[in-house]
PDB file of N, CA and C in Angstrom:
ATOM      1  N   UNK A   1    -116.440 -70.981-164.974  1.00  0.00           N
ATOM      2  CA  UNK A   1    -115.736 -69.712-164.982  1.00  0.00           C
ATOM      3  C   UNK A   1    -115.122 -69.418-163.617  1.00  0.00           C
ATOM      4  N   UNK A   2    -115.534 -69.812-162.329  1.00  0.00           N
ATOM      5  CA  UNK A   2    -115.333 -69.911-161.430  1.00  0.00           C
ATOM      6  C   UNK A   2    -113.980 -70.126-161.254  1.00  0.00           C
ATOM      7  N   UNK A   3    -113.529 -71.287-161.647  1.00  0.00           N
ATOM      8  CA  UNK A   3    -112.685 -72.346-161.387  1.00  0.00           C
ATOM      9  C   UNK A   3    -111.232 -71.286-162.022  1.00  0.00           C
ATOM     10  N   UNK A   4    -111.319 -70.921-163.428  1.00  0.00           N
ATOM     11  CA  UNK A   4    -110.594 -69.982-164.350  1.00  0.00           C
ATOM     12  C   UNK A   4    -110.161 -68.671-163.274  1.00  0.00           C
ATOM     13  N   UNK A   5    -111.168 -67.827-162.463  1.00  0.00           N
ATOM     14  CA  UNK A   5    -111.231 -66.564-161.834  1.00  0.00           C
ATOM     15  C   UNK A   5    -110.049 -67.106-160.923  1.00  0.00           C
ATOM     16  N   UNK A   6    -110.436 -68.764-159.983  1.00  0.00           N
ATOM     17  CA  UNK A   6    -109.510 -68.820-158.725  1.00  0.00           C
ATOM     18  C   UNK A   6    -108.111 -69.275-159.322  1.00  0.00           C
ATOM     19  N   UNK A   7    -107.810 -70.111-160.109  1.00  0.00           N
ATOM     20  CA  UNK A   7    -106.656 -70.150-160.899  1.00  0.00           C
ATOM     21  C   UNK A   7    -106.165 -68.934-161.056  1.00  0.00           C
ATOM     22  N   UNK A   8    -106.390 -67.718-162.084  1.00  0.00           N
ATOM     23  CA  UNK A   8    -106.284 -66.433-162.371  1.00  0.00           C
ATOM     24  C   UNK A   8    -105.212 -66.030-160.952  1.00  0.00           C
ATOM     25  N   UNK A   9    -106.071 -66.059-159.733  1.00  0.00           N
ATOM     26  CA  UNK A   9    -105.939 -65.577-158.730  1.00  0.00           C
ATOM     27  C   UNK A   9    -104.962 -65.926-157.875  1.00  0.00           C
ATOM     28  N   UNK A  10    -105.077 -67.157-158.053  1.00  0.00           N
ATOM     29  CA  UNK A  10    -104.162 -67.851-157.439  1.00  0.00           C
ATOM     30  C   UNK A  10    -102.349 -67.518-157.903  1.00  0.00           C
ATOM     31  N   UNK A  11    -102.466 -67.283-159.289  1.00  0.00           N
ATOM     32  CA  UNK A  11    -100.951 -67.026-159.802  1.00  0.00           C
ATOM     33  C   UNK A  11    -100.681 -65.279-159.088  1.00  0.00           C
ATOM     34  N   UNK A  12    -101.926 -64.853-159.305  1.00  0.00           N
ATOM     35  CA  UNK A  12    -101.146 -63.153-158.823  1.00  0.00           C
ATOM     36  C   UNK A  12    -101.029 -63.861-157.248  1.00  0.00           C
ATOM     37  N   UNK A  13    -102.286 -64.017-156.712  1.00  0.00           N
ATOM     38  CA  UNK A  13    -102.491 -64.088-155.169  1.00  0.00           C
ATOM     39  C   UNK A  13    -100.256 -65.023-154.783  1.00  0.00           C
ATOM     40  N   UNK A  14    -100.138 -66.240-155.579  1.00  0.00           N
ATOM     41  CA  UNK A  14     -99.036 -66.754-155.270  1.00  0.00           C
ATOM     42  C   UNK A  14     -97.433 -65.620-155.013  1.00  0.00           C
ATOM     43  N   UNK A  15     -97.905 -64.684-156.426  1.00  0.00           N
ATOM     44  CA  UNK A  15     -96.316 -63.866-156.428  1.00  0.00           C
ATOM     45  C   UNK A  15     -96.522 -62.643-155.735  1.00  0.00           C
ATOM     46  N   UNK A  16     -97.731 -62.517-155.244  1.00  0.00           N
ATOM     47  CA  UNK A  16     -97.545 -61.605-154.170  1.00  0.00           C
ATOM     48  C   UNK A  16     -97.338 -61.902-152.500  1.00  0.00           C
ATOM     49  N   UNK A  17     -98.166 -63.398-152.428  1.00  0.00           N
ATOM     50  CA  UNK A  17     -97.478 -64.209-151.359  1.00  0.00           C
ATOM     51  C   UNK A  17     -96.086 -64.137-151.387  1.00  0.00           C
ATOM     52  N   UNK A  18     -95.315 -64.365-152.132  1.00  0.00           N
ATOM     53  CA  UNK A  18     -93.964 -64.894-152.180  1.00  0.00           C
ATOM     54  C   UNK A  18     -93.210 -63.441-152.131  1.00  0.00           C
ATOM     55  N   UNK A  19     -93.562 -62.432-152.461  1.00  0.00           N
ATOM     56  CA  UNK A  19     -93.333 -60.937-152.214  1.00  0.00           C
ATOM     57  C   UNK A  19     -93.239 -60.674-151.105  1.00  0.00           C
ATOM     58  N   UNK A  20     -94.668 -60.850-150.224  1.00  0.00           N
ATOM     59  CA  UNK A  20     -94.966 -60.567-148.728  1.00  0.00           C
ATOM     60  C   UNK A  20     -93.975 -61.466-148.089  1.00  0.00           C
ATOM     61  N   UNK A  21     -93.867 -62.965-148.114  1.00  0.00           N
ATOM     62  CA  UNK A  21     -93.235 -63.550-147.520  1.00  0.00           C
ATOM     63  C   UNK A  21     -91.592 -63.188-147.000  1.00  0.00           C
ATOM     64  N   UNK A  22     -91.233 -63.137-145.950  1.00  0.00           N
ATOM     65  CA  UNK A  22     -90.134 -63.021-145.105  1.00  0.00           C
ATOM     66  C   UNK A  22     -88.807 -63.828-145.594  1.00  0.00           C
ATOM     67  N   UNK A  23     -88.059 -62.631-145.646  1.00  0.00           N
ATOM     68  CA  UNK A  23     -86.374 -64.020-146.268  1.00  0.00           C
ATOM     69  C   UNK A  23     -86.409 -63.866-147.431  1.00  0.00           C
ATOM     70  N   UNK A  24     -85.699 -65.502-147.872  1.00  0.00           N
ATOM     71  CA  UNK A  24     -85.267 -65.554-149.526  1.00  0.00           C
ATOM     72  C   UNK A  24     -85.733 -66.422-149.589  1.00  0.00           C
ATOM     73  N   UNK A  25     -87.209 -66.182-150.405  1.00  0.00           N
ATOM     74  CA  UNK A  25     -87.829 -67.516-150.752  1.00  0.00           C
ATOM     75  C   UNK A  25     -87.965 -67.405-152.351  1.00  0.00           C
ATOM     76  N   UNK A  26     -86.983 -67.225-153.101  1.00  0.00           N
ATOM     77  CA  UNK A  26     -86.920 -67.192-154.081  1.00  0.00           C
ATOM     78  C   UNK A  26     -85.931 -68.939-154.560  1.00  0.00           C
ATOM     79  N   UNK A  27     -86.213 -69.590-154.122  1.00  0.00           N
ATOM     80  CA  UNK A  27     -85.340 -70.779-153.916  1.00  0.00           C
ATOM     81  C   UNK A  27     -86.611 -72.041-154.355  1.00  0.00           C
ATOM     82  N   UNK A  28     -88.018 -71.859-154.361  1.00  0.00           N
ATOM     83  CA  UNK A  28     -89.224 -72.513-154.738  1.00  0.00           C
ATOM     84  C   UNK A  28     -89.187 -72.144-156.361  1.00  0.00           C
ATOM     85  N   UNK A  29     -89.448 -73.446-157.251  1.00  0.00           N
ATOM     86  CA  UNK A  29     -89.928 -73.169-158.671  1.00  0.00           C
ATOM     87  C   UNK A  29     -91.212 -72.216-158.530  1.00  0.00           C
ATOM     88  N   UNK A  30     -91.666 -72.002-159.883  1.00  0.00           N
ATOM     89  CA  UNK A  30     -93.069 -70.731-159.751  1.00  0.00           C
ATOM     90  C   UNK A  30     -93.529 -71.381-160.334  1.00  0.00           C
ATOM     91  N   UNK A  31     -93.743 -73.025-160.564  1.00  0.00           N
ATOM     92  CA  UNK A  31     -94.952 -73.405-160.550  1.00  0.00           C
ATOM     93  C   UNK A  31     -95.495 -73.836-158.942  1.00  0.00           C
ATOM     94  N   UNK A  32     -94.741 -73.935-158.221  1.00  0.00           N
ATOM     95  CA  UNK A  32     -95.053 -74.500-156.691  1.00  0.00           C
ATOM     96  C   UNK A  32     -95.331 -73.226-156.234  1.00  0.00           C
ATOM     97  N   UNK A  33     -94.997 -71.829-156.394  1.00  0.00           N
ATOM     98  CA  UNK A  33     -95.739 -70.747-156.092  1.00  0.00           C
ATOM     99  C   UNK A  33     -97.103 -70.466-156.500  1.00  0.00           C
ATOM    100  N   UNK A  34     -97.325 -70.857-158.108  1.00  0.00           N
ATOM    101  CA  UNK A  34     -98.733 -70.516-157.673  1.00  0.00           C
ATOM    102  C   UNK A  34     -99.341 -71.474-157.591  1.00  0.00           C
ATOM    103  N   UNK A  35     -99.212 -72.648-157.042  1.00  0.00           N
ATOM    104  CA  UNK A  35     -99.971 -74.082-156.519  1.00  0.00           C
ATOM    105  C   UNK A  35     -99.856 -73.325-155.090  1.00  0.00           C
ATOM    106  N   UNK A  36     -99.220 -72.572-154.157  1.00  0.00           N
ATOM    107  CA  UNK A  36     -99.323 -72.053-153.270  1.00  0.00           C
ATOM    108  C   UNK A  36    -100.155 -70.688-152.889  1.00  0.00           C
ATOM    109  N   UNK A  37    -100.770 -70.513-154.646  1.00  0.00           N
ATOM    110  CA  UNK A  37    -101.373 -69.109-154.477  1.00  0.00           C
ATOM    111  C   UNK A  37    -102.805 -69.594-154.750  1.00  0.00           C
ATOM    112  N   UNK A  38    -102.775 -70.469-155.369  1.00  0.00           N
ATOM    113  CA  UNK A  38    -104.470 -71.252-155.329  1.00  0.00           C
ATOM    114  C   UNK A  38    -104.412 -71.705-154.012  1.00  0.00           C
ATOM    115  N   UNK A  39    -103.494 -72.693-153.003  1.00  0.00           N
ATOM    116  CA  UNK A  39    -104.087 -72.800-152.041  1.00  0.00           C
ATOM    117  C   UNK A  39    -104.440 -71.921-151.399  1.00  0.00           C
ATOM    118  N   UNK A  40    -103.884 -70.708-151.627  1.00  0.00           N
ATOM    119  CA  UNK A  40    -103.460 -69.472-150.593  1.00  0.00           C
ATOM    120  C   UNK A  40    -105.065 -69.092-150.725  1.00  0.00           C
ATOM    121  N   UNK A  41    -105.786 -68.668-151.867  1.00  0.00           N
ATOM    122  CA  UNK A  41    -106.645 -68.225-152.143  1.00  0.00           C
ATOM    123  C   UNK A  41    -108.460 -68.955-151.276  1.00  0.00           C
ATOM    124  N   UNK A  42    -107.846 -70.290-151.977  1.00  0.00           N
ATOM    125  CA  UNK A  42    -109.218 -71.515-151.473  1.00  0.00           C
ATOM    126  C   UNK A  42    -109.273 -71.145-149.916  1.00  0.00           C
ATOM    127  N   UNK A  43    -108.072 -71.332-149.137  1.00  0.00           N
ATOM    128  CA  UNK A  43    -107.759 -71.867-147.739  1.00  0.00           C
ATOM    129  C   UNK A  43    -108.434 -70.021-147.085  1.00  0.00           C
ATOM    130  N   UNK A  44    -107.725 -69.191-147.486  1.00  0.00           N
ATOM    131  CA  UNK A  44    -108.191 -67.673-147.331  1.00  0.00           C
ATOM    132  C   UNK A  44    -109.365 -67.738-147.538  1.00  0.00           C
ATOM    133  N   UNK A  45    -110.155 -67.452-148.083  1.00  0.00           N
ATOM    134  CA  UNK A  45    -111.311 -67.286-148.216  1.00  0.00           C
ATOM    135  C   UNK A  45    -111.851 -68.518-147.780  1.00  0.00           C
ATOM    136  N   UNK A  46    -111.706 -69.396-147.226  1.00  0.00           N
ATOM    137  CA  UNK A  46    -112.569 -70.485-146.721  1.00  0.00           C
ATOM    138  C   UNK A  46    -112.414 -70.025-144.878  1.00  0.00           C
ATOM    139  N   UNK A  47    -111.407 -69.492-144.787  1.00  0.00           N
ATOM    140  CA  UNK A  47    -111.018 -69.077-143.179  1.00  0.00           C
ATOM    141  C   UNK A  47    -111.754 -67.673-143.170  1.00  0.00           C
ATOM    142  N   UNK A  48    -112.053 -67.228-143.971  1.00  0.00           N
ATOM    143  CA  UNK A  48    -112.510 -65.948-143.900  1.00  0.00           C
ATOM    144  C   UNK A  48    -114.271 -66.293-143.653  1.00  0.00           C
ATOM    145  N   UNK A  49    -114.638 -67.151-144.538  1.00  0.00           N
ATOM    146  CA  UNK A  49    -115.944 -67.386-144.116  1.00  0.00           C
ATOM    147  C   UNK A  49    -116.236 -68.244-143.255  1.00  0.00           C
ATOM    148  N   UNK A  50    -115.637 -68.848-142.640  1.00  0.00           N
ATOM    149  CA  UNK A  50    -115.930 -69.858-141.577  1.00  0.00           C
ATOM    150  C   UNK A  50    -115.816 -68.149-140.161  1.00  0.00           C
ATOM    151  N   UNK A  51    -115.275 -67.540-140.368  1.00  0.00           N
ATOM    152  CA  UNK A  51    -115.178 -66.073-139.191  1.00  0.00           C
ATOM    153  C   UNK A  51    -116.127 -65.256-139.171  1.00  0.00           C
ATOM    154  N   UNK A  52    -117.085 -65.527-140.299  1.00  0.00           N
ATOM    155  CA  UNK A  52    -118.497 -64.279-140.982  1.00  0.00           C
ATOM    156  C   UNK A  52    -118.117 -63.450-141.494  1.00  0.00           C
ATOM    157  N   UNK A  53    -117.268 -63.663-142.538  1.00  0.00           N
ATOM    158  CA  UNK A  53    -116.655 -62.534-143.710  1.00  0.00           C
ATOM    159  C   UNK A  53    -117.417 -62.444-145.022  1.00  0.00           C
ATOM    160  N   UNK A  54    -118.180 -63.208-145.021  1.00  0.00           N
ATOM    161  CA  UNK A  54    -118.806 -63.364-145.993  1.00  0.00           C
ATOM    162  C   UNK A  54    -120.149 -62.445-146.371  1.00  0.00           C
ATOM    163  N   UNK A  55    -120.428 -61.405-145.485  1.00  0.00           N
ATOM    164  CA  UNK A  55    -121.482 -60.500-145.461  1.00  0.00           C
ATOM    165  C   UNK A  55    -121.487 -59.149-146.152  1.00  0.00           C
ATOM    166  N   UNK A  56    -120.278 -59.160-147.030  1.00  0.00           N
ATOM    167  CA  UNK A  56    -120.030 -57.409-147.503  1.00  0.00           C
ATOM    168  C   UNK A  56    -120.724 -57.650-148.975  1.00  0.00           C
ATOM    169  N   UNK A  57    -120.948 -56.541-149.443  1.00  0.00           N
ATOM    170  CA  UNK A  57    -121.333 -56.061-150.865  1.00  0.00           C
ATOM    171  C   UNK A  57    -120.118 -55.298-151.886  1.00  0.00           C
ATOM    172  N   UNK A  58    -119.567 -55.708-152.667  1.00  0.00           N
ATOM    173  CA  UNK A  58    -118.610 -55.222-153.739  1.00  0.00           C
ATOM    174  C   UNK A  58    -117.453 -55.993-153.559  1.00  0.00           C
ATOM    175  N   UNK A  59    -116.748 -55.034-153.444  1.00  0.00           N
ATOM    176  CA  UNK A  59    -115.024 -55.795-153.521  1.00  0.00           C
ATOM    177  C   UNK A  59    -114.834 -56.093-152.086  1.00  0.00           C
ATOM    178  N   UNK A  60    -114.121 -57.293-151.718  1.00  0.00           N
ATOM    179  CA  UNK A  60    -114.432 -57.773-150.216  1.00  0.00           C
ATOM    180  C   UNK A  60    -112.729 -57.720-150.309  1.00  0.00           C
ATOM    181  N   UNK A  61    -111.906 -56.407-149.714  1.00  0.00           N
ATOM    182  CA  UNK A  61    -110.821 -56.454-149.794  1.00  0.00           C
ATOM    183  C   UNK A  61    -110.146 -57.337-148.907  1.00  0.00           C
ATOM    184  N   UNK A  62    -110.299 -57.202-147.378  1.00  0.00           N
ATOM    185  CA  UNK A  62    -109.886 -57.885-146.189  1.00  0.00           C
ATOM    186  C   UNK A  62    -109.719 -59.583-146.600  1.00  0.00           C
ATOM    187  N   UNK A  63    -111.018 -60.346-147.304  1.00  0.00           N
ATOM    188  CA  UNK A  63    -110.618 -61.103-148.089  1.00  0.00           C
ATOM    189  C   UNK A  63    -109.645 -61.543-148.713  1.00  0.00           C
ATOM    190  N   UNK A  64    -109.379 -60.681-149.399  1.00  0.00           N
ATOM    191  CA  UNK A  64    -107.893 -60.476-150.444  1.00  0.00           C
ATOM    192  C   UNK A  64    -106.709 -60.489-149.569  1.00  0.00           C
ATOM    193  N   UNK A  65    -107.200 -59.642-149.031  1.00  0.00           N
ATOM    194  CA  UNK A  65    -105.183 -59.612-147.338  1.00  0.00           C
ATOM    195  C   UNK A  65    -105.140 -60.376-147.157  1.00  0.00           C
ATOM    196  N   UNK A  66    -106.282 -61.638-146.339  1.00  0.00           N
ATOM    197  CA  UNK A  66    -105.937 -63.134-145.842  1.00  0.00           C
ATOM    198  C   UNK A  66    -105.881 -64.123-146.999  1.00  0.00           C
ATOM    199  N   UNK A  67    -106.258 -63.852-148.014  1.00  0.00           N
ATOM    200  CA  UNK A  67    -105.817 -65.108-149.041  1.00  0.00           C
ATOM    201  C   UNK A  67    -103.995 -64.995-149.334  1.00  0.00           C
ATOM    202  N   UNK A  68    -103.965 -63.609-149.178  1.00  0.00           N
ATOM    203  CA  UNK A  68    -102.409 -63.630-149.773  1.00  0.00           C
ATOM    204  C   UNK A  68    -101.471 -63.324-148.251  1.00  0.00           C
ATOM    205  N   UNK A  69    -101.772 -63.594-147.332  1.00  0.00           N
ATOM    206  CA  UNK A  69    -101.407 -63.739-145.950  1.00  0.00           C
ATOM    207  C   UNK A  69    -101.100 -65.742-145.883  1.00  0.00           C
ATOM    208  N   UNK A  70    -102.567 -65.871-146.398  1.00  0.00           N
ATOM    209  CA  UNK A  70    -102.127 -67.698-146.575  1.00  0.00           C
ATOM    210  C   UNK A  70    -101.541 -67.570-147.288  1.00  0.00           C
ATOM    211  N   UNK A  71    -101.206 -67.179-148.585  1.00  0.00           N
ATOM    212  CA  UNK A  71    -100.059 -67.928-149.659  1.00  0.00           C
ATOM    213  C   UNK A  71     -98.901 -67.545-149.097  1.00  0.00           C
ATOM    214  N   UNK A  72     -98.458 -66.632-148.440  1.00  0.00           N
ATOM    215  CA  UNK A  72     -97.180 -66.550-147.914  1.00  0.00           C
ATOM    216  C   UNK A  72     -96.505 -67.258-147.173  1.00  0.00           C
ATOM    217  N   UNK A  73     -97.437 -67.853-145.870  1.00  0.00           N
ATOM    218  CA  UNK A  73     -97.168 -68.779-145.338  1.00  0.00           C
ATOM    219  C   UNK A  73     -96.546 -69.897-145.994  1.00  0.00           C
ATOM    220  N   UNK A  74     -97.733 -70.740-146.970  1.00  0.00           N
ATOM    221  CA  UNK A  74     -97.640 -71.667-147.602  1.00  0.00           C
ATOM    222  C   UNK A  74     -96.488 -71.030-148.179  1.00  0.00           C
ATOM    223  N   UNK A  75     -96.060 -70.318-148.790  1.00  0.00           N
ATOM    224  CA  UNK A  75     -95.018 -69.696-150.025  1.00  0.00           C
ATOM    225  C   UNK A  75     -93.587 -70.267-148.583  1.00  0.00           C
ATOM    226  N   UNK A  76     -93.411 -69.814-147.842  1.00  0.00           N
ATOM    227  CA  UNK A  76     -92.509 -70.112-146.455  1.00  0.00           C
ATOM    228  C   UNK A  76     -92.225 -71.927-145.935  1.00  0.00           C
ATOM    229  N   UNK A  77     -93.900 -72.228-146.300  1.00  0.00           N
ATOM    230  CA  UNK A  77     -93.612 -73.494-145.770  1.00  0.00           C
ATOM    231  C   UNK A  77     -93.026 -74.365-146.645  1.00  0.00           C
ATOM    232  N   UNK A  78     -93.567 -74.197-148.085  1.00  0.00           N
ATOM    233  CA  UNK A  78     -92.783 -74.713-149.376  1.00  0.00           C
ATOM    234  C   UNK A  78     -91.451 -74.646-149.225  1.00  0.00           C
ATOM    235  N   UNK A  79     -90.823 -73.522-148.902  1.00  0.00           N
ATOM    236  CA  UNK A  79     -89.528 -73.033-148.354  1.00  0.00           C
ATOM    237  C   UNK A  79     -88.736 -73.580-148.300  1.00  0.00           C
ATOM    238  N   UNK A  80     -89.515 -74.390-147.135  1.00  0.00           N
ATOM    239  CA  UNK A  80     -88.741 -74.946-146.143  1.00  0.00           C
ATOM    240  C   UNK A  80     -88.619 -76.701-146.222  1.00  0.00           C
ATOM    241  N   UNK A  81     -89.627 -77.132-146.975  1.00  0.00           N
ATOM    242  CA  UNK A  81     -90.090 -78.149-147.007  1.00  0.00           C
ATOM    243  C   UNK A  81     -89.296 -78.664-148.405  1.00  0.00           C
ATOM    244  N   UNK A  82     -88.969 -77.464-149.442  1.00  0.00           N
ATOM    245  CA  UNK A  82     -88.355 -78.385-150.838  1.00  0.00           C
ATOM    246  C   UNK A  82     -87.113 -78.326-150.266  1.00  0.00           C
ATOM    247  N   UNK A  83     -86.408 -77.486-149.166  1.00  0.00           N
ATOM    248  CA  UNK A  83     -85.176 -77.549-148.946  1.00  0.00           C
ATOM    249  C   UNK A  83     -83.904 -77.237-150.025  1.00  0.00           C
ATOM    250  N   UNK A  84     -84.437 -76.251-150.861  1.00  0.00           N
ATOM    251  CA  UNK A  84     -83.371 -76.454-151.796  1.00  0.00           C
ATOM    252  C   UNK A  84     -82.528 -74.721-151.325  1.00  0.00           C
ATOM    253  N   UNK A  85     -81.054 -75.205-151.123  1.00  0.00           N
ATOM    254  CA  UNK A  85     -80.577 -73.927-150.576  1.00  0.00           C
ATOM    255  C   UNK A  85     -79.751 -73.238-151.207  1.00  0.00           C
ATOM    256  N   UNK A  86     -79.833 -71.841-151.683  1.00  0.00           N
ATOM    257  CA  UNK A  86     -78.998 -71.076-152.831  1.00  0.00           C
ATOM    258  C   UNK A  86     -78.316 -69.949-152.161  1.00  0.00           C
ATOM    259  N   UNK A  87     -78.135 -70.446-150.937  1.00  0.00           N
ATOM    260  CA  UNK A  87     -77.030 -69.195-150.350  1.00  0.00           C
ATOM    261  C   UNK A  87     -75.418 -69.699-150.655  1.00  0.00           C
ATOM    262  N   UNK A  88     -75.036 -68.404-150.752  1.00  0.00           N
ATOM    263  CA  UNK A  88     -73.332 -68.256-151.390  1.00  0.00           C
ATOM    264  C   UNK A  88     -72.763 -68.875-150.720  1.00  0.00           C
ATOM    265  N   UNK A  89     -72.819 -69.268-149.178  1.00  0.00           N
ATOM    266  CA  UNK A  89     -71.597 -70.085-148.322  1.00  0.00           C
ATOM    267  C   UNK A  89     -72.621 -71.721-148.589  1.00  0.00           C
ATOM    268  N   UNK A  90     -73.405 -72.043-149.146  1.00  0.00           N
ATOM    269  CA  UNK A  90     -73.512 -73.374-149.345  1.00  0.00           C
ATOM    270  C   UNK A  90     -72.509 -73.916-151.076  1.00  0.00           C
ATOM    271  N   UNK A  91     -72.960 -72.781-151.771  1.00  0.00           N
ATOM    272  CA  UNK A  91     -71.758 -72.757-152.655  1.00  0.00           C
ATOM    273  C   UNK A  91     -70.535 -72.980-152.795  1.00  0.00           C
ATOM    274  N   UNK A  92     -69.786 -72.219-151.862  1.00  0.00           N
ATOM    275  CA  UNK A  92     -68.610 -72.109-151.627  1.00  0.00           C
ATOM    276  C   UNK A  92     -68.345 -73.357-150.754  1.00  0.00           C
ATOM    277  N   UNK A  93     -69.130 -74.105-149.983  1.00  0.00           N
ATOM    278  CA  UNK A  93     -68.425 -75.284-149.419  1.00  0.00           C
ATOM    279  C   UNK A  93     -68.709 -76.226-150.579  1.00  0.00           C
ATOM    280  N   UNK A  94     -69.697 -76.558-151.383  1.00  0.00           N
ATOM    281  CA  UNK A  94     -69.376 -77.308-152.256  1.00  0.00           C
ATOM    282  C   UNK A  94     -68.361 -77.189-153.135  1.00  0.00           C
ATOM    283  N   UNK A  95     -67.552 -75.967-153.832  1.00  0.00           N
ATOM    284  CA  UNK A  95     -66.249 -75.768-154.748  1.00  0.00           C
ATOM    285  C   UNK A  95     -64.858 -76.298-153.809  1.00  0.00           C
ATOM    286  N   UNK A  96     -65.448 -76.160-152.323  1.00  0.00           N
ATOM    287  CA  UNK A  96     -63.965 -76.233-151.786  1.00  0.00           C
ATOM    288  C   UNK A  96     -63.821 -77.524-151.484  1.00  0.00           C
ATOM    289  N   UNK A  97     -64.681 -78.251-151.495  1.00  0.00           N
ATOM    290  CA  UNK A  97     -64.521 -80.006-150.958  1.00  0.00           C
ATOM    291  C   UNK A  97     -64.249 -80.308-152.302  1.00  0.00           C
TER     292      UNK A  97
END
């Protein structure tokens, strides 16, 4: 059930990464977003407890900020890394050549 919760999480945790994230990163498929929102999630909460975050009782919100703080990143680095570019003047030089 575990496994189901971080999946779950990972798809919101991804489109809210990609929300938070800076620019137009609407240029990544949304399956590579939420492969970026599970990492976002694992990598977050693994940085969170390696810091001693791991000591609260109930909803561990601060948790939640840095998982979707990592997916943004990742959501940015994907970005940058599939390279695929949908701005209007890359357009327009391809119609005019």
């Amino acid at each position: 059930m575990e496994i189901l919760g971080v999946i779950i999480a990972g798809i919101i945790i991804g489109l809210l990464g990609k929300f938070v994230a800076p620019g137009d990163k609407d240029n990544i498929p949304i399956w590579l977003t939420i492969v970026c929102g599970i990492g976002g999630v694992l990598i977050g909460w693994f940085v969170y407890d390696a810091f001693g975050g791991d000591t609260t009782s109930g909803v561990d919100w601060v948790r939640w900020v840095v998982a979707i703080i990592v997916a943004a990143v990742l959501v940015m680095i994907a970005s940058a890394v599939t390279g695929r570019n949908t701005s209007k003047t890359s357009k327009l030089k391809h119609k005019v050549t």
